[in-house]
Protein backbone atom coordinates (compact mmCIF):
# COMPACT_ATOMS: atom_id res chain seq x y z
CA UNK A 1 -8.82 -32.42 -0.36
CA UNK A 2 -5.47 -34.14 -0.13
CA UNK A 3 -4.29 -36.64 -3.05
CA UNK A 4 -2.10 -39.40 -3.12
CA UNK A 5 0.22 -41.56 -4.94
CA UNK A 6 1.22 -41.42 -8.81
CA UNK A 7 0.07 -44.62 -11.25
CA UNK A 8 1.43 -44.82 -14.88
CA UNK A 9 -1.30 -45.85 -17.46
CA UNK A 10 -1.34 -45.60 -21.19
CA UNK A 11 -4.39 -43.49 -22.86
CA UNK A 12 -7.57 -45.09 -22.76
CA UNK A 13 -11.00 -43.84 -21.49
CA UNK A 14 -10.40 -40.59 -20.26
CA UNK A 15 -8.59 -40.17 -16.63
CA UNK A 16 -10.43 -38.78 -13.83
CA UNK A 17 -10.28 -35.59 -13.14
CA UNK A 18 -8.53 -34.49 -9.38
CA UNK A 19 -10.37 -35.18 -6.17
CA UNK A 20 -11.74 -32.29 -5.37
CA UNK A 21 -15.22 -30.40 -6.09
CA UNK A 22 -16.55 -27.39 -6.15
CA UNK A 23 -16.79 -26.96 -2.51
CA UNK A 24 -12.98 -26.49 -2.17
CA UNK A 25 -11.42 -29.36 -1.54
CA UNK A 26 -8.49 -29.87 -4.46
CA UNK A 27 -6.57 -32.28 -5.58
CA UNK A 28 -3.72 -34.37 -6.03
CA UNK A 29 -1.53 -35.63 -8.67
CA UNK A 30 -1.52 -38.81 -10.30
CA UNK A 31 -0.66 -40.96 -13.02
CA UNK A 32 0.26 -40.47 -17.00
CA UNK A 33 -0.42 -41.42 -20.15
CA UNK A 34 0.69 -39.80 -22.85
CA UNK A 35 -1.19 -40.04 -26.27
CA UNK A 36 -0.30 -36.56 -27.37
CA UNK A 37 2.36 -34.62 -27.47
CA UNK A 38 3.61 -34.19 -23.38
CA UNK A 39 4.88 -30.90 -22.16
CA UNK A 40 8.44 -30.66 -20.74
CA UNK A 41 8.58 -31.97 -17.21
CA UNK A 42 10.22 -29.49 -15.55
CA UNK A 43 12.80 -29.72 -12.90
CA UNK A 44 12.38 -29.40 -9.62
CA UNK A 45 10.68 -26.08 -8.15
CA UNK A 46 13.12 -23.90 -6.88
CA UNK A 47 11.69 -20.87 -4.83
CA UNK A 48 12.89 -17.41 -3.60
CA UNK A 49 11.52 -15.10 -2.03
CA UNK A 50 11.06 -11.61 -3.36
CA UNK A 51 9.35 -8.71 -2.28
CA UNK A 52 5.89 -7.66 -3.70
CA UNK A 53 5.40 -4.34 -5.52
CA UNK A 54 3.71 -1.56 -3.84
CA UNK A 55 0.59 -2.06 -6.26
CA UNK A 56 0.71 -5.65 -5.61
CA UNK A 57 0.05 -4.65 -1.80
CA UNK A 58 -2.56 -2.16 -2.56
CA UNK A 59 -4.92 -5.73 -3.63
CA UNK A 60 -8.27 -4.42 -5.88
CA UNK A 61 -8.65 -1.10 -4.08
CA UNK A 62 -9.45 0.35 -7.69
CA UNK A 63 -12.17 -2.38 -8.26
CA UNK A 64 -13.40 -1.52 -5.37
CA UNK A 65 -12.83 -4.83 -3.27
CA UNK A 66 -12.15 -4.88 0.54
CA UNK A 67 -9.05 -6.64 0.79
CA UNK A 68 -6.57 -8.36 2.72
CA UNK A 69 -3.20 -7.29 2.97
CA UNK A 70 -0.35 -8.68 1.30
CA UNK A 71 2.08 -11.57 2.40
CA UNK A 72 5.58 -10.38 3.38
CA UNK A 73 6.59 -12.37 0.46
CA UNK A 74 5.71 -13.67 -2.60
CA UNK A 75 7.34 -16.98 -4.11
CA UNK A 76 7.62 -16.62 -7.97
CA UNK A 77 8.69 -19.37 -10.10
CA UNK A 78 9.64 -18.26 -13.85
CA UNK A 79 8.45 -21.24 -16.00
CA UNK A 80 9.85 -22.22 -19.40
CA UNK A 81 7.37 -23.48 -21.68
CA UNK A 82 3.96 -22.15 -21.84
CA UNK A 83 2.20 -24.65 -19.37
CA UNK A 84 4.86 -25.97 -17.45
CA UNK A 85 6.81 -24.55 -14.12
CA UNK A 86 10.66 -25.17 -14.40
CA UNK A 87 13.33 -25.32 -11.36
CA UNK A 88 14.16 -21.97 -11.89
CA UNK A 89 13.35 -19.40 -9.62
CA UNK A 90 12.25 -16.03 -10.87
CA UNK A 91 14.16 -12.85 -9.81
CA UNK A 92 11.07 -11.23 -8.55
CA UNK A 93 7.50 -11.14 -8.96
CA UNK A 94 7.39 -9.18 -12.42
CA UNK A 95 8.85 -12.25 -14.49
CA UNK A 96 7.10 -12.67 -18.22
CA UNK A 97 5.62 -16.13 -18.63
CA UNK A 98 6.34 -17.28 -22.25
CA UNK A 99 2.58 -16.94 -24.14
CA UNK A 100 3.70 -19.83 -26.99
CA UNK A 101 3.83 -23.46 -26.15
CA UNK A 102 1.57 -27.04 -26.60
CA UNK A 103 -0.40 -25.60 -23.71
CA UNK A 104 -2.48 -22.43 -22.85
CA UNK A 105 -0.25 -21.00 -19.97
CA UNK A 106 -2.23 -20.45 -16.50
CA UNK A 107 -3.15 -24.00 -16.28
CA UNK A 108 -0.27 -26.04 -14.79
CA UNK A 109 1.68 -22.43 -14.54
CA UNK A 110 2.71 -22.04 -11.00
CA UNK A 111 -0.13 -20.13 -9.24
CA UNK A 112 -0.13 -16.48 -9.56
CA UNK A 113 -1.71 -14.22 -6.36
CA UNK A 114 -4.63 -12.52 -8.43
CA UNK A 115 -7.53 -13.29 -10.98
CA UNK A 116 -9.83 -11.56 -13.32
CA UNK A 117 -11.79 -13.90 -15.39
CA UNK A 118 -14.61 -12.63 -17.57
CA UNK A 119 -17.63 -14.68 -19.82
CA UNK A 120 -18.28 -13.29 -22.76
CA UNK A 121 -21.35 -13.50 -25.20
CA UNK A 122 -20.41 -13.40 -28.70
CA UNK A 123 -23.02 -10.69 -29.94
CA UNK A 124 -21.92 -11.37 -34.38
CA UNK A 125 -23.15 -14.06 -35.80
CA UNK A 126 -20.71 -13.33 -38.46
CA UNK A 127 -18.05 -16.18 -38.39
CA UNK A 128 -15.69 -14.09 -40.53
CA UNK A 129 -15.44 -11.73 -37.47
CA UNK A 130 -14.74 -13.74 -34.42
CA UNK A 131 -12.32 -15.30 -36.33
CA UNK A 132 -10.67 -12.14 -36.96
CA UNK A 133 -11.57 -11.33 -33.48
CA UNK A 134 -9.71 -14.20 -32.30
CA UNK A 135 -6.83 -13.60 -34.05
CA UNK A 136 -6.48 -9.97 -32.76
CA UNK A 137 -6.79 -11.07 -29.30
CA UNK A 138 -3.94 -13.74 -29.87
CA UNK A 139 -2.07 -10.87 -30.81
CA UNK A 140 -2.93 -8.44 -28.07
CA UNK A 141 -2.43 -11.36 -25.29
CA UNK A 142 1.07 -12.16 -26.66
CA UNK A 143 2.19 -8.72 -25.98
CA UNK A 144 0.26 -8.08 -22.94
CA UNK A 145 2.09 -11.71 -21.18
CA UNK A 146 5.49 -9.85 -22.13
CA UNK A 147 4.43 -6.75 -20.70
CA UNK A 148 3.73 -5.08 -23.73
CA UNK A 149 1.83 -2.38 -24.93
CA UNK A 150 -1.10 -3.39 -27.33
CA UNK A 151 -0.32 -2.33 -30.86
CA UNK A 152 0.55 0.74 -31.31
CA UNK A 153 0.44 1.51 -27.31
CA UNK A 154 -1.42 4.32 -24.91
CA UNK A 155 0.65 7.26 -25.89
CA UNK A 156 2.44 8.45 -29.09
CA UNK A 157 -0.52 7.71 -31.77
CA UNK A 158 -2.47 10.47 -33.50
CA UNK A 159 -3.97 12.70 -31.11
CA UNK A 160 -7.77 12.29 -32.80
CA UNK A 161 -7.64 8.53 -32.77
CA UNK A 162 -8.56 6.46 -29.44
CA UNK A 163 -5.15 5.01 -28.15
CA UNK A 164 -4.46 1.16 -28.66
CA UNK A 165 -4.43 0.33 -25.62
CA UNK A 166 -5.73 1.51 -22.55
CA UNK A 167 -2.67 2.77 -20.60
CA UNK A 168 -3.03 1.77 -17.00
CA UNK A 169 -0.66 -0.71 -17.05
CA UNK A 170 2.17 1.68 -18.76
CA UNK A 171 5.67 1.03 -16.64
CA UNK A 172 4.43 -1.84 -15.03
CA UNK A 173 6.07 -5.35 -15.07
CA UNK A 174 4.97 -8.33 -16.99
CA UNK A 175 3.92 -9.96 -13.38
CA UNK A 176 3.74 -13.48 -14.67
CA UNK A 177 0.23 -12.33 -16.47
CA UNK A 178 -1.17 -15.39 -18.08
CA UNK A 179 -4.08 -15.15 -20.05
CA UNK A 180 -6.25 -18.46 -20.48
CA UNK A 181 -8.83 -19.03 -22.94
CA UNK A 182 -11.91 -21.23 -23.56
CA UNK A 183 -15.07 -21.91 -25.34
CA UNK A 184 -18.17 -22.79 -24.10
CA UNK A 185 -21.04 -24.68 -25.43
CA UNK A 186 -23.46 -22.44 -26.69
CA UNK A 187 -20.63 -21.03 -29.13
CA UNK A 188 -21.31 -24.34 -30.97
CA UNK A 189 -25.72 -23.94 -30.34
CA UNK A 190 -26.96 -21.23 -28.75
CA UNK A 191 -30.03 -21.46 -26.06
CA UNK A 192 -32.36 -21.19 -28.97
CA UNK A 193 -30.84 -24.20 -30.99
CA UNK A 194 -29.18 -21.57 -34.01
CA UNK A 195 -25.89 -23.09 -34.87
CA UNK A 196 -24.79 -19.74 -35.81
CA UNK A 197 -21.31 -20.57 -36.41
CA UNK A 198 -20.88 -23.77 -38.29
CA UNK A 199 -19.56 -25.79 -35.08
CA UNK A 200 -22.20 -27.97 -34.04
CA UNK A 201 -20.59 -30.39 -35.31
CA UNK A 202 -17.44 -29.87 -33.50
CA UNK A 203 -18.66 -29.89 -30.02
CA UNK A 204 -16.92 -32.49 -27.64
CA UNK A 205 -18.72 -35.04 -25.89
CA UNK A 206 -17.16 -33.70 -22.87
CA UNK A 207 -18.79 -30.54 -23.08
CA UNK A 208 -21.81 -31.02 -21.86
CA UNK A 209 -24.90 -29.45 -19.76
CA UNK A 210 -23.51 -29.64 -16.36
CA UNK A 211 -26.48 -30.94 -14.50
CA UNK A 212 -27.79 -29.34 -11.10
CA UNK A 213 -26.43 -30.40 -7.73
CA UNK A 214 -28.36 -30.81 -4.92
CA UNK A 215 -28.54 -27.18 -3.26
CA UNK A 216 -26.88 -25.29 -6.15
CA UNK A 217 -28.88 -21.36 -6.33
CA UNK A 218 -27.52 -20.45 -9.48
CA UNK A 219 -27.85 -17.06 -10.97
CA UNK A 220 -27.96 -16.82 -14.96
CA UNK A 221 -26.25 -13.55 -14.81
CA UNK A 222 -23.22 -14.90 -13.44
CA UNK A 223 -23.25 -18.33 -15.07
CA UNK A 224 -22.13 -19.86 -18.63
CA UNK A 225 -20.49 -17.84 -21.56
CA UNK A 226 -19.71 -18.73 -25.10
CA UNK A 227 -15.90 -17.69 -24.75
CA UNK A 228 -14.09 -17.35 -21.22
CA UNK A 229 -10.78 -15.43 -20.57
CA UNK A 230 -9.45 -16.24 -16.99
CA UNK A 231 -6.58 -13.85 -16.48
CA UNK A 232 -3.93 -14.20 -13.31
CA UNK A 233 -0.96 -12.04 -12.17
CA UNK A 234 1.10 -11.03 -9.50
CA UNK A 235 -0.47 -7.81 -9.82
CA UNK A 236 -4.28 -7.00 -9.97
CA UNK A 237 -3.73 -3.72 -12.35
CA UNK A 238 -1.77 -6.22 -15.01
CA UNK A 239 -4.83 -8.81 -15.14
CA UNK A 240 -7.66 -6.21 -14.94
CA UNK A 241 -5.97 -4.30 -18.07
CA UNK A 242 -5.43 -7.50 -20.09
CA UNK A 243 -9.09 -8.10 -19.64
CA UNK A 244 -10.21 -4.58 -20.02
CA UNK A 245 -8.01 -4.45 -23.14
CA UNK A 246 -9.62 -7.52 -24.59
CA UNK A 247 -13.33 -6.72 -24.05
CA UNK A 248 -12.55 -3.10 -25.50
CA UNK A 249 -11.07 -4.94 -28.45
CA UNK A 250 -13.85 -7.20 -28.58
CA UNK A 251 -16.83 -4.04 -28.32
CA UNK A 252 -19.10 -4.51 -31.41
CA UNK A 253 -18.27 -8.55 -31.41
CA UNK A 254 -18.40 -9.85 -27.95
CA UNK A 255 -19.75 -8.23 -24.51
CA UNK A 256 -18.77 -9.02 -21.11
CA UNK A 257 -21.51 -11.73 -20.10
CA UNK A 258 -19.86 -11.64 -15.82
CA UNK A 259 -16.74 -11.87 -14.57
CA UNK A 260 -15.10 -12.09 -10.84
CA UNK A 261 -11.82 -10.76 -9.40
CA UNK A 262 -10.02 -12.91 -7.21
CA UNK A 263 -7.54 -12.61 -4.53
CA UNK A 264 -5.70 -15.17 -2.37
CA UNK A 265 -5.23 -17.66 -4.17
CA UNK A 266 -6.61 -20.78 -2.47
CA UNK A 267 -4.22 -23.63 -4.04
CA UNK A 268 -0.82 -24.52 -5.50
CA UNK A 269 0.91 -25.89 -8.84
CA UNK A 270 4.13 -25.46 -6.76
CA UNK A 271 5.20 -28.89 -5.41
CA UNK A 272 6.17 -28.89 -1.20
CA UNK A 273 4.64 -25.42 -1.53
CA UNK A 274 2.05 -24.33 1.63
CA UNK A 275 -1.25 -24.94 0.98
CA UNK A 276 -2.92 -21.22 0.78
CA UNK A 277 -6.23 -21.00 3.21
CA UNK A 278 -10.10 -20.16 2.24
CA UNK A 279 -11.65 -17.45 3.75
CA UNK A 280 -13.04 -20.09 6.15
CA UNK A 281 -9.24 -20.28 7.51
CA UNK A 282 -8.58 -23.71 6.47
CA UNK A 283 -6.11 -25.43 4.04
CA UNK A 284 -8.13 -27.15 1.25
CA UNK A 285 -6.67 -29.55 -0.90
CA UNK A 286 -2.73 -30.07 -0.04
CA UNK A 287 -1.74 -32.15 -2.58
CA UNK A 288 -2.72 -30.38 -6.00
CA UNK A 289 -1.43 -31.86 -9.20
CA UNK A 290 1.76 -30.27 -9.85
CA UNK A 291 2.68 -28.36 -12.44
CA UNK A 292 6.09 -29.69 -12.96
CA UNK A 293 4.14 -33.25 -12.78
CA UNK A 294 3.94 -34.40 -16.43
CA UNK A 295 2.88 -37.60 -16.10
CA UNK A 296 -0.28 -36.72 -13.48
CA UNK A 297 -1.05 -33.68 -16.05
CA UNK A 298 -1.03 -36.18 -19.30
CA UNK A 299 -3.30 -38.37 -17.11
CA UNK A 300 -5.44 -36.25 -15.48
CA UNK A 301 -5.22 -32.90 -17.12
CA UNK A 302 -4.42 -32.82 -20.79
CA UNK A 303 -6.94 -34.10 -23.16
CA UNK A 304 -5.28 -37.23 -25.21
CA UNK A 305 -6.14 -37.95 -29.20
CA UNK A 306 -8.03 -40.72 -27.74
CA UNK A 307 -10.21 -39.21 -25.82
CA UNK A 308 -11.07 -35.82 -27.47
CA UNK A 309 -11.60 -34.08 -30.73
CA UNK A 310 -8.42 -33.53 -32.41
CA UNK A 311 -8.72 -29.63 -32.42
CA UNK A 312 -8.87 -29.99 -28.36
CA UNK A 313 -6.14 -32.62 -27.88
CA UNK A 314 -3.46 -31.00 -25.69
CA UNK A 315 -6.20 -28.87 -24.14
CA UNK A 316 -8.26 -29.30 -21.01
CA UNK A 317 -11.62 -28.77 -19.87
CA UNK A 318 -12.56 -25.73 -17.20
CA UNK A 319 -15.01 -25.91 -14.48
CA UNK A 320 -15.39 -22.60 -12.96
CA UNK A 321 -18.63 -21.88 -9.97
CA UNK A 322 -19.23 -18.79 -7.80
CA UNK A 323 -19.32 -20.24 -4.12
CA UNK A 324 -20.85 -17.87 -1.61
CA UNK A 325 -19.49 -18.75 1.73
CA UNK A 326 -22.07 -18.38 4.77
CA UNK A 327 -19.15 -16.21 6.49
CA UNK A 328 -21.61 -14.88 9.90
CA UNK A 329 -22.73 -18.42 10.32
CA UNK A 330 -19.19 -20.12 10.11
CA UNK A 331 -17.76 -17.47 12.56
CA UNK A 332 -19.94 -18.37 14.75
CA UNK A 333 -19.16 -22.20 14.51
CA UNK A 334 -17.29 -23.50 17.73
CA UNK A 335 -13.32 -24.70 16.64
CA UNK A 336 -14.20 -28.00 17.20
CA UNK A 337 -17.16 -28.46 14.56
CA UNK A 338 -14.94 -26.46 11.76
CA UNK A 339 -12.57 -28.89 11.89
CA UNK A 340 -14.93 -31.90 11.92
CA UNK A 341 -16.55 -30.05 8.56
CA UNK A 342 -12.91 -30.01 6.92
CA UNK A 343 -11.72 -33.13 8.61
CA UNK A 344 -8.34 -31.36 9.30
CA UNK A 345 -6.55 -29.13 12.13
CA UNK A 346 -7.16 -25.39 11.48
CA UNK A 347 -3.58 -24.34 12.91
CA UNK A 348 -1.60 -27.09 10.37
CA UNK A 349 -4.07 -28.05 8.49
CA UNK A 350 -3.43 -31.54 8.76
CA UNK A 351 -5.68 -34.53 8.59
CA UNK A 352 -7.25 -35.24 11.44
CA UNK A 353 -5.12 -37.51 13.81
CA UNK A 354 -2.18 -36.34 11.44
CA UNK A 355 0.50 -34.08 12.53
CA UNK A 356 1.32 -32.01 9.08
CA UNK A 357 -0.72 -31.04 5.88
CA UNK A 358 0.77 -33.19 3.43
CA UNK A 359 0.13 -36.27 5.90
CA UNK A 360 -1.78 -38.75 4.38
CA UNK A 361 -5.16 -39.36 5.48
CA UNK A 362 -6.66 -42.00 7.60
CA UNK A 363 -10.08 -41.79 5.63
CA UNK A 364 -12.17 -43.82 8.01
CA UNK A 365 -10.86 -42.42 11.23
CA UNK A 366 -12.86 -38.98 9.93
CA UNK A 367 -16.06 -38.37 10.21
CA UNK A 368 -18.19 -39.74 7.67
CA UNK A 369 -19.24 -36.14 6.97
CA UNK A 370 -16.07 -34.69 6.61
CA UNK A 371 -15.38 -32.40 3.42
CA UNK A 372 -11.96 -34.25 2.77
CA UNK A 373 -12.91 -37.69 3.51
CA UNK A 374 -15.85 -37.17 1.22
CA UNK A 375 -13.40 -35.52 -1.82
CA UNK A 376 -10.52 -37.26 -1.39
CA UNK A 377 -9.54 -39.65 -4.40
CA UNK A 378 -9.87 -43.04 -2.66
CA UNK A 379 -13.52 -41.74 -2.15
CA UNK A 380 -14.48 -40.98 -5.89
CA UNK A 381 -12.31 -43.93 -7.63
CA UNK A 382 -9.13 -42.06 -8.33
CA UNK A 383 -11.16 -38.76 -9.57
CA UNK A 384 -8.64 -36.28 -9.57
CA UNK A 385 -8.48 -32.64 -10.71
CA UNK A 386 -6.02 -29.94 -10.92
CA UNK A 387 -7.14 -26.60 -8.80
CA UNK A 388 -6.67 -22.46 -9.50
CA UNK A 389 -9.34 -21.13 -7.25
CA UNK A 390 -9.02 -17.88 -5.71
CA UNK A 391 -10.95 -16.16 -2.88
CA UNK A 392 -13.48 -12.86 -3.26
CA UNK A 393 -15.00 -10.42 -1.88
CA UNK A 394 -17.64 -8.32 -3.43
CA UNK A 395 -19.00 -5.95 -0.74
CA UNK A 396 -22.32 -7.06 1.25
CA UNK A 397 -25.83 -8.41 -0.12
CA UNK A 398 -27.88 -5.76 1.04
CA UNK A 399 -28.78 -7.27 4.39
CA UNK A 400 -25.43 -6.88 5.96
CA UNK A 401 -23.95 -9.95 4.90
CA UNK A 402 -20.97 -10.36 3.68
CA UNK A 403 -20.40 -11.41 -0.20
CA UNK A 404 -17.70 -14.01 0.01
CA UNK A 405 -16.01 -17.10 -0.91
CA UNK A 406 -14.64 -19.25 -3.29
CA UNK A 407 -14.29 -19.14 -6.96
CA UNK A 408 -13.40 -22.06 -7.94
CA UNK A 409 -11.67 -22.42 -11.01
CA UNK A 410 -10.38 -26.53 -12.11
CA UNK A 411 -9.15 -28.11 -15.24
CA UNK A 412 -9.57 -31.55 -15.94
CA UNK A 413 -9.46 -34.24 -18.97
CA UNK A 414 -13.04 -34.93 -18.67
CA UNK A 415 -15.68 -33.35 -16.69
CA UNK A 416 -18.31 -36.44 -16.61
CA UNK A 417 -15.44 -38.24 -14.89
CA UNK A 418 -13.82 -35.59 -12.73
CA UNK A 419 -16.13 -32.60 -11.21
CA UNK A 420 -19.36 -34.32 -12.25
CA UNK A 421 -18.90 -37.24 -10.03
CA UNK A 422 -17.31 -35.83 -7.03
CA UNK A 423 -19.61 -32.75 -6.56
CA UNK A 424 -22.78 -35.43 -6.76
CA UNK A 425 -21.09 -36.98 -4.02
CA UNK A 426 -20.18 -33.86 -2.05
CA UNK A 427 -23.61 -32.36 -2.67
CA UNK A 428 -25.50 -35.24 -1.32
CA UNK A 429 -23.10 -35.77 2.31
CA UNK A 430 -20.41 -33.04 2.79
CA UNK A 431 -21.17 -31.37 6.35
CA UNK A 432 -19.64 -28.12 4.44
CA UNK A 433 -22.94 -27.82 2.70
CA UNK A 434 -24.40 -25.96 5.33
CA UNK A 435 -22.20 -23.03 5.22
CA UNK A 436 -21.97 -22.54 1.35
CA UNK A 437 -23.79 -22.52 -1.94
CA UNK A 438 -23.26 -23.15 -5.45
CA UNK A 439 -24.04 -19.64 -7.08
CA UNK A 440 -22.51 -19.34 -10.63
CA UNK A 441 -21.60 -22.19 -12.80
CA UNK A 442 -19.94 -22.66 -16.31
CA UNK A 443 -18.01 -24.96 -18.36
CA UNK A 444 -15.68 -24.27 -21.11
CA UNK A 445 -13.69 -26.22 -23.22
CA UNK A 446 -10.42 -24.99 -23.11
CA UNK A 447 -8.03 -25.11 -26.22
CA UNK A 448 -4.28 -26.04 -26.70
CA UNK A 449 -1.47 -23.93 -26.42
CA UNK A 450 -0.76 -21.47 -29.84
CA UNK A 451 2.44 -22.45 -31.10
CA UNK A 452 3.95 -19.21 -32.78
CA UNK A 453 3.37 -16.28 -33.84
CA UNK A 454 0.75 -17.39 -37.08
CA UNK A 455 -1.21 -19.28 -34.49
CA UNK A 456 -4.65 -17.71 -32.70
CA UNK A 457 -6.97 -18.96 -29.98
CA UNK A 458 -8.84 -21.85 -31.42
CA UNK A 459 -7.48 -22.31 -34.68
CA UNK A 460 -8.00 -25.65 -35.09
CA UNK A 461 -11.89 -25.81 -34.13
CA UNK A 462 -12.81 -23.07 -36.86
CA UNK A 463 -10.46 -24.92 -39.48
């Protein structure tokens, strides 16, 4: 899904979320309005390119995922401010990511190469605990974003007492970890109605039921959550310790509801950067909301005091779905019909009739089927979201398939006018329907940045 140009507004009903959906298209930036405090703009984004770590190459080989190999190169970006990319370039792919700031980092952070994200349940219903919970994972995930050890670290402790932290990560670099976290509904009511917390109250408007799309096959197992932790790096060993290191924090208090690794990533913060390709082989979405964008974040991105709780304002809202890909089917598609399903060129990935990706569309020159005439934001009145989805891989389904596609992972200021909207629309006409489904689903509610060192994860909903 491409995006186009950038109107100024003040805050009033909440913006629309990007133009893309959960098929894959993405989105552009747009806009601002700023009725919160804005994040630093950023300069311009400066890249070099650096080599990527032996580990980096060897993908998820230790999770057990077949994957591709690695670029020749990876483009870091070392950002300033904890949800903002700056003009400077990074020296290599280890750079830290500052952890404090008015924004969770790994939002409008410049895209990292890998993912682990995990749901949790919360298995107390002890308030007292998951607030102390919360506040030891702050801690932890400040010192794992540095490329710290947690606490008192894997070796050097008393010999009869479990290590701090689990180790695997010992002598490797920070790798631009960010870890980003969020809160879904049933933390405020459960399925059974128990407000076991005291936050009933509290939960946003925005955060609702998602309802069911037209084709969606969702499994339970891998959908909702009351707490999410979406973890990216440079390097797949960094995020699957932070989350390992977490959840082993968390035993007693919280278990591991799902969670996906993710490789190649599928979209950009970067501005000018390439659009990455989907395991279908196309570009999707070429003109993401930038992170260096402040006015198209405020608009689109950040929730304003006026159109969110006040514990939530300068935080976001997270759509994340599982999308299987029908991989056998599409490969057997002829070149011509693939790019009538995306609507672009699969060398360039430009509009069709277009010469380059970034090329603007001619919407009604498409066909009327086409994935990003049907996502684009002069389809869904402006609707624009901000994309981090990454590609998997998670063996075969027991008939000899392969288990692929797209998580897709996108933040937006209000879900009932960003995702909601545009996946009713792509559910009901996009000719991409027929080679994937909707599989996992969940929506979180995703906090603002913690400001120092006293600060937690979601200290201002449980004050």
């Amino acid at each position: 899904m491409t995006d186009h140009t950038t109107d100024r507004t003040t805050d009033h009903e909440p913006a629309a979320a990007d133009g893309q959906t959960t098929t894959g298209g993405q989105a552009p930036a747009d806009g601002q309005a700023a009725d919160h405090e804005p994040a630093a703009a950023g300069a311009p984004a400066a890249a070099r390119r650096a080599a990527p770590s032996r580990r980096a190459l060897l993908g998820w080989g230790a999770a057990g995922l077949a994957l591709s190999s690695a670029a020749a190169g990876v483009t870091a970006t070392r950002l300033t401010g904890s949800d903002e990319e700056s003009g400077a370039a990074a020296a290599d792919s280890g750079a830290a990511v500052p952890f404090y700031g008015a924004h969770q980092a790994g939002i409008a952070t410049a895209v990292q190469d890998r993912l682990h994200f995990a749901a949790f349940d919360v298995t107390t219903d002890d308030r007292d605990e998951l607030i102390a919970l919360l506040k030891e994972w702050t801690k932890a995930a400040a010192r794992m974003t540095q490329g710290k050890a947690v606490g008192g670290g894997a070796v050097g402790g008393l010999a009869e007492a479990p290590p701090d932290d689990t180790g695997e990560a010992l002598g490797l670099k920070p790798s631009r970890l960010t870890l980003t976290f969020g809160v879904g509904p049933t933390l405020f009511k459960d399925k059974k109605g128990k407000d076991r917390f005291g936050l009933a109250s509290r939960r946003p408007e925005a955060l609702i039921d998602l309802p069911p799309f037209p084709g969606d096959n969702l499994d339970p197992a891998r959908s909702d959550g009351d707490l999410c932790v979406q973890a990216c790096a440079d390097d797949p060993q960094v995020a699957v310790h932070a989350i390992r290191n977490l959840a082993r924090i968390g035993m007693g208090k919280v278990a591991i509801r799902w969670s996906q690794l993710g490789f190649g990533k599928t979209s950009s913060t970067t501005p000018d950067a390439q659009t990455p390709r989907n395991m279908m082989g196309f570009k999707d979405g070429t003109r993401n909301i930038a992170g260096t964008d402040s006015a198209a974040l405020d608009k689109h991105v950040w929730v304003g005091a006026r159109t969110g709780p006040a514990w939530l304002v300068g935080g976001s809202y997270l759509v994340a779905r599982r999308i299987r890909m029908h991989i056998e089917t599409w490969d057997r598609a002829s070149l011509k019909e693939q790019e009538d399903v995306f609507g672009r060129t699969k060398g360039e990935g430009a509009p069709l009739g277009k010469r380059r990706e970034h090329d603007e569309p001619n919407l009604k020159a498409l066909p009327p089927t086409a994935h990003v005439r049907l996502a684009h934001p002069d389809s869904n009145g402006g609707v624009r979201i901000l994309r981090r989805g990454y590609s998997f891989t998670d063996g075969t389904d027991g008939l000899g398939r392969l288990d692929a596609g797209l998580f897709f992972l996108a933040y937006q200021r209000d879900v009932r006018q960003g995702f909601v909207p545009v996946q009713q629309s792509l559910a009901r006409g996009d000719a991409l329907n027929e080679y994937i489904q909707h599989v996992g689903s969940a929506l979180f509610a995703v906090p603002p940045g913690v400001r120092d060192a006293d600060d937690w994860w979601g200290r201002a909903l449980f004050s």
